[in-house]
Protein backbone atom coordinates (compact mmCIF):
# COMPACT_ATOMS: atom_id res chain seq x y z
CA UNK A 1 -30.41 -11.83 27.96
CA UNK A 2 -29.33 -8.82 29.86
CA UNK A 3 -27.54 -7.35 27.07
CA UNK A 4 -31.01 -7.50 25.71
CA UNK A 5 -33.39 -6.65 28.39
CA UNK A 6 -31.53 -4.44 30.86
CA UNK A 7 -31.88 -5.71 34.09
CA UNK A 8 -35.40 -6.53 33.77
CA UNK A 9 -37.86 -9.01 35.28
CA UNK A 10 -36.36 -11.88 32.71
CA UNK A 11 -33.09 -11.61 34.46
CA UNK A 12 -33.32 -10.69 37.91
CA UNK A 13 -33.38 -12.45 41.23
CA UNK A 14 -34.64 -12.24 44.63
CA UNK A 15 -35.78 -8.93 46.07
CA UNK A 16 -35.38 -7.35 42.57
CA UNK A 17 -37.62 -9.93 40.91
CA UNK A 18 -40.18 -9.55 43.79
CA UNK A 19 -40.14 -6.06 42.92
CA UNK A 20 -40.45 -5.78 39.00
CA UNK A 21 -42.78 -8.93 39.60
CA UNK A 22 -45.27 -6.44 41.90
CA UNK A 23 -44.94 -4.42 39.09
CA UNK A 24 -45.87 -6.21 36.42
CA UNK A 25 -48.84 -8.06 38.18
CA UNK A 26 -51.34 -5.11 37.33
CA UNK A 27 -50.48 -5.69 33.90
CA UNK A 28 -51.15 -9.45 33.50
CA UNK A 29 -53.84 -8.81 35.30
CA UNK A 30 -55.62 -5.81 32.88
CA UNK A 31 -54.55 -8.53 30.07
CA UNK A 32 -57.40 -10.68 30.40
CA UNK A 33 -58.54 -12.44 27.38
CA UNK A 34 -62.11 -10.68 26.56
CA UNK A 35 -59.71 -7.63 26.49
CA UNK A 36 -56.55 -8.39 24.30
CA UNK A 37 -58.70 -11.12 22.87
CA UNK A 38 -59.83 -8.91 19.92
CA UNK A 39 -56.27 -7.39 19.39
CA UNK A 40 -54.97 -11.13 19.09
CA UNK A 41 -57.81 -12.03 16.29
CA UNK A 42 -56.82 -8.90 14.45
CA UNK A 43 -53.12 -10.28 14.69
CA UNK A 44 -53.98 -13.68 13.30
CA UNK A 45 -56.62 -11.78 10.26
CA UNK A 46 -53.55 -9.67 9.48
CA UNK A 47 -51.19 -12.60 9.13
CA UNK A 48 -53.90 -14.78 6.88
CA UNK A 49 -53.92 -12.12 4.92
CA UNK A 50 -50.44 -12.12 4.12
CA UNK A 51 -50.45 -15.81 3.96
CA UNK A 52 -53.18 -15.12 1.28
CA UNK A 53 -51.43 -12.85 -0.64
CA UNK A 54 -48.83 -15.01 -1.13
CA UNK A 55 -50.63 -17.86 -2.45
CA UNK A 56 -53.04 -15.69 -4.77
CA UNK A 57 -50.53 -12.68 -5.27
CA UNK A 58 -47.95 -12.25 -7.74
CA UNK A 59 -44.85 -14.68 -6.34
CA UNK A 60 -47.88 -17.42 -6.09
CA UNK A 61 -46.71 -21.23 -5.68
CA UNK A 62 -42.94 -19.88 -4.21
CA UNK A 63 -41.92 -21.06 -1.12
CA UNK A 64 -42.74 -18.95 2.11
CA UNK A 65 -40.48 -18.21 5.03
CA UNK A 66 -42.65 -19.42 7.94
CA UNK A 67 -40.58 -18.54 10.62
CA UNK A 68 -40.12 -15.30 8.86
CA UNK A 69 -43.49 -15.07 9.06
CA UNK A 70 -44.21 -16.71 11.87
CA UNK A 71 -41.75 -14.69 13.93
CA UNK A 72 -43.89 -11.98 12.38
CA UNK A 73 -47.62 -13.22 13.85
CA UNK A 74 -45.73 -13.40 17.56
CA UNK A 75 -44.56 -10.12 17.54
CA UNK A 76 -47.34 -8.40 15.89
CA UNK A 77 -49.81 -10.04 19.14
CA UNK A 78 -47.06 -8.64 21.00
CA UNK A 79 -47.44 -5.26 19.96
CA UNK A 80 -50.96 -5.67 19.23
CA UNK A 81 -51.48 -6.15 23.10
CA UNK A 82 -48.88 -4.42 24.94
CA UNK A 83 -49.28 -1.20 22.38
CA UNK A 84 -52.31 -1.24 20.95
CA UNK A 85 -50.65 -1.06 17.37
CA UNK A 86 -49.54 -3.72 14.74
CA UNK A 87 -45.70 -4.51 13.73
CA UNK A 88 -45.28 -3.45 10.44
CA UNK A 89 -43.85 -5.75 7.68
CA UNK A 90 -40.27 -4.49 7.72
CA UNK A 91 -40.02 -4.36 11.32
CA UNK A 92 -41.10 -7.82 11.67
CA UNK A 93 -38.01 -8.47 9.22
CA UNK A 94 -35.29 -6.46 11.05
CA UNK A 95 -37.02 -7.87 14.81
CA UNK A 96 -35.98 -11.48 13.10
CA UNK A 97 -32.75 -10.74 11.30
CA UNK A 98 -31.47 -9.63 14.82
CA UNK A 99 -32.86 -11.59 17.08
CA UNK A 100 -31.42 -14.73 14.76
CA UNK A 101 -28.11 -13.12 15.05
CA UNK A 102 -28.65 -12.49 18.96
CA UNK A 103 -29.36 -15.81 20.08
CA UNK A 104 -26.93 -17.29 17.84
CA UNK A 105 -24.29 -15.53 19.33
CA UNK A 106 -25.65 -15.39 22.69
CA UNK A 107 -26.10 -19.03 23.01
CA UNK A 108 -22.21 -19.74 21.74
CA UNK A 109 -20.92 -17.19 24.38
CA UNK A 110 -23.62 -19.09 27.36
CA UNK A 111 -21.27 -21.57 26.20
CA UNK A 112 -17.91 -20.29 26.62
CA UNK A 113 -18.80 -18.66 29.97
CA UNK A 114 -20.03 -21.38 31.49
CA UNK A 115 -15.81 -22.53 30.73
CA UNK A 116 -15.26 -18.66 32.56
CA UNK A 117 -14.13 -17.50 28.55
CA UNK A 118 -14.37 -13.86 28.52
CA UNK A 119 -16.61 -12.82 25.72
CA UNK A 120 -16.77 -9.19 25.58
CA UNK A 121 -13.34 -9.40 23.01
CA UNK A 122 -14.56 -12.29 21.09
CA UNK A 123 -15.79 -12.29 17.31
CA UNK A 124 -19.29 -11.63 17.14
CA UNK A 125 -19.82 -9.71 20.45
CA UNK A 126 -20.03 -6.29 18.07
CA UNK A 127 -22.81 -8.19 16.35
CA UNK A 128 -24.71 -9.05 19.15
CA UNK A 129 -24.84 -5.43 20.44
CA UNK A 130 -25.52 -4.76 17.51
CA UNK A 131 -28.24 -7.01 17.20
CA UNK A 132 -29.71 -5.97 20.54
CA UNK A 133 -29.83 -2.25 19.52
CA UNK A 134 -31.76 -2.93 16.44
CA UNK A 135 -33.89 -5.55 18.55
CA UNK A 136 -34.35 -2.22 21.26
CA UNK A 137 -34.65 0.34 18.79
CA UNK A 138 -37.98 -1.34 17.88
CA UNK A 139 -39.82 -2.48 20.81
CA UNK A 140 -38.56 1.22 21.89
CA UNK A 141 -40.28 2.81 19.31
CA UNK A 142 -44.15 2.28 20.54
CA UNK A 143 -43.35 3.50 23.95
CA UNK A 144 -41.62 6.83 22.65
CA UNK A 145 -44.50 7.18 20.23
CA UNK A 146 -46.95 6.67 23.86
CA UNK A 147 -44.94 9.05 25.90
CA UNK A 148 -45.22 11.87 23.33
CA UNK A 149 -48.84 11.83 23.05
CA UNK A 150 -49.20 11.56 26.41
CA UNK A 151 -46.71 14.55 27.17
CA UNK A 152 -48.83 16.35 24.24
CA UNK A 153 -52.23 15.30 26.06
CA UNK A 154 -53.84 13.15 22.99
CA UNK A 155 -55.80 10.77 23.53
CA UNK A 156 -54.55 6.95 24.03
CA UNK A 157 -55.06 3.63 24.50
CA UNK A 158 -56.53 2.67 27.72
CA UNK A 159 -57.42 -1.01 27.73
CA UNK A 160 -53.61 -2.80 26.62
CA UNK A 161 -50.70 -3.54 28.60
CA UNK A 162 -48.88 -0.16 28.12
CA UNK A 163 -51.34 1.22 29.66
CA UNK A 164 -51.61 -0.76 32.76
CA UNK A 165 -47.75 -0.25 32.81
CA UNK A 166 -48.03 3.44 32.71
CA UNK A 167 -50.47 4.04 35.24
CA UNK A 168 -48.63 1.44 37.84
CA UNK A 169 -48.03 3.04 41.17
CA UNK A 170 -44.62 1.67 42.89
């Protein structure tokens, strides 16, 4: 998960945790359900409608990916409250292409470390980073697209996670 994270509060222990835990507690905190609440039922409208338009559009009665689409609905409350924007369509189908690839991989190389395999040679390690960067390059892009308008002095969000992030005082 590090290759995926950084060392982030998913991976770290001890004083470190305690740390990007203090962090993070503002955050959790400023997400309290009358506030993302709203940016979650806008998540679920957007996803019925897609639902919808595949039962009434034009490939109507073919099956539908649901974890595609599911995948889809988690992400886009995901960026919904932590960004204050939807995930687009074809994000939502890159985020799941890699992260099926990551985990694949990742959980077959848990595997042979726990045996003390090295893994960085092994097949498949190129696709993981891989994987991850693609993965990164898109959770990455909301927070560049923050910092620039606040560098530029426009106007954003104020009430989602981001924001609580941003405004954290270590």
């Amino acid at each position: 998960l590090e290759r995926l994270t950084g060392y982030s509060i998913f991976v770290s222990n001890g004083e470190a945790w305690r740390r990007h835990r203090r962090l993070m507690d503002p955050a959790f905190e400023a997400a309290r359900i009358k506030t993302v609440f709203p940016m979650m039922l806008d998540a679920v409208d957007a996803c019925a409608q897609r639902l919808a338009a595949h039962a009434d559009g034009p490939g109507a009665g073919r099956p539908v990916a649901i974890d595609v689409e599911m995948t889809h609905y988690a992400a886009d409350v995901i960026f919904r409250t932590i960004f204050s924007e939807p995930m687009e369509a074809e994000s939502a189908r890159r985020f799941f292409k890699a992260f099926g690839t990551f985990q694949e991989i990742a959980y077959a190389h848990g595997m042979l470390k726990l045996g003390r395999v090295p893994t960085q040679l092994l097949p498949g390690a190129w696709r993981a980073r891989r994987a991850a960067k693609v993965i990164r390059a898109i959770l990455e892009a909301p927070i560049r697209r923050r910092l620039e308008a606040v560098r530029a002095g426009r106007p954003t969000p104020r009430d989602d996670i981001m924001a609580t992030l941003m405004t954290t005082v270590d």
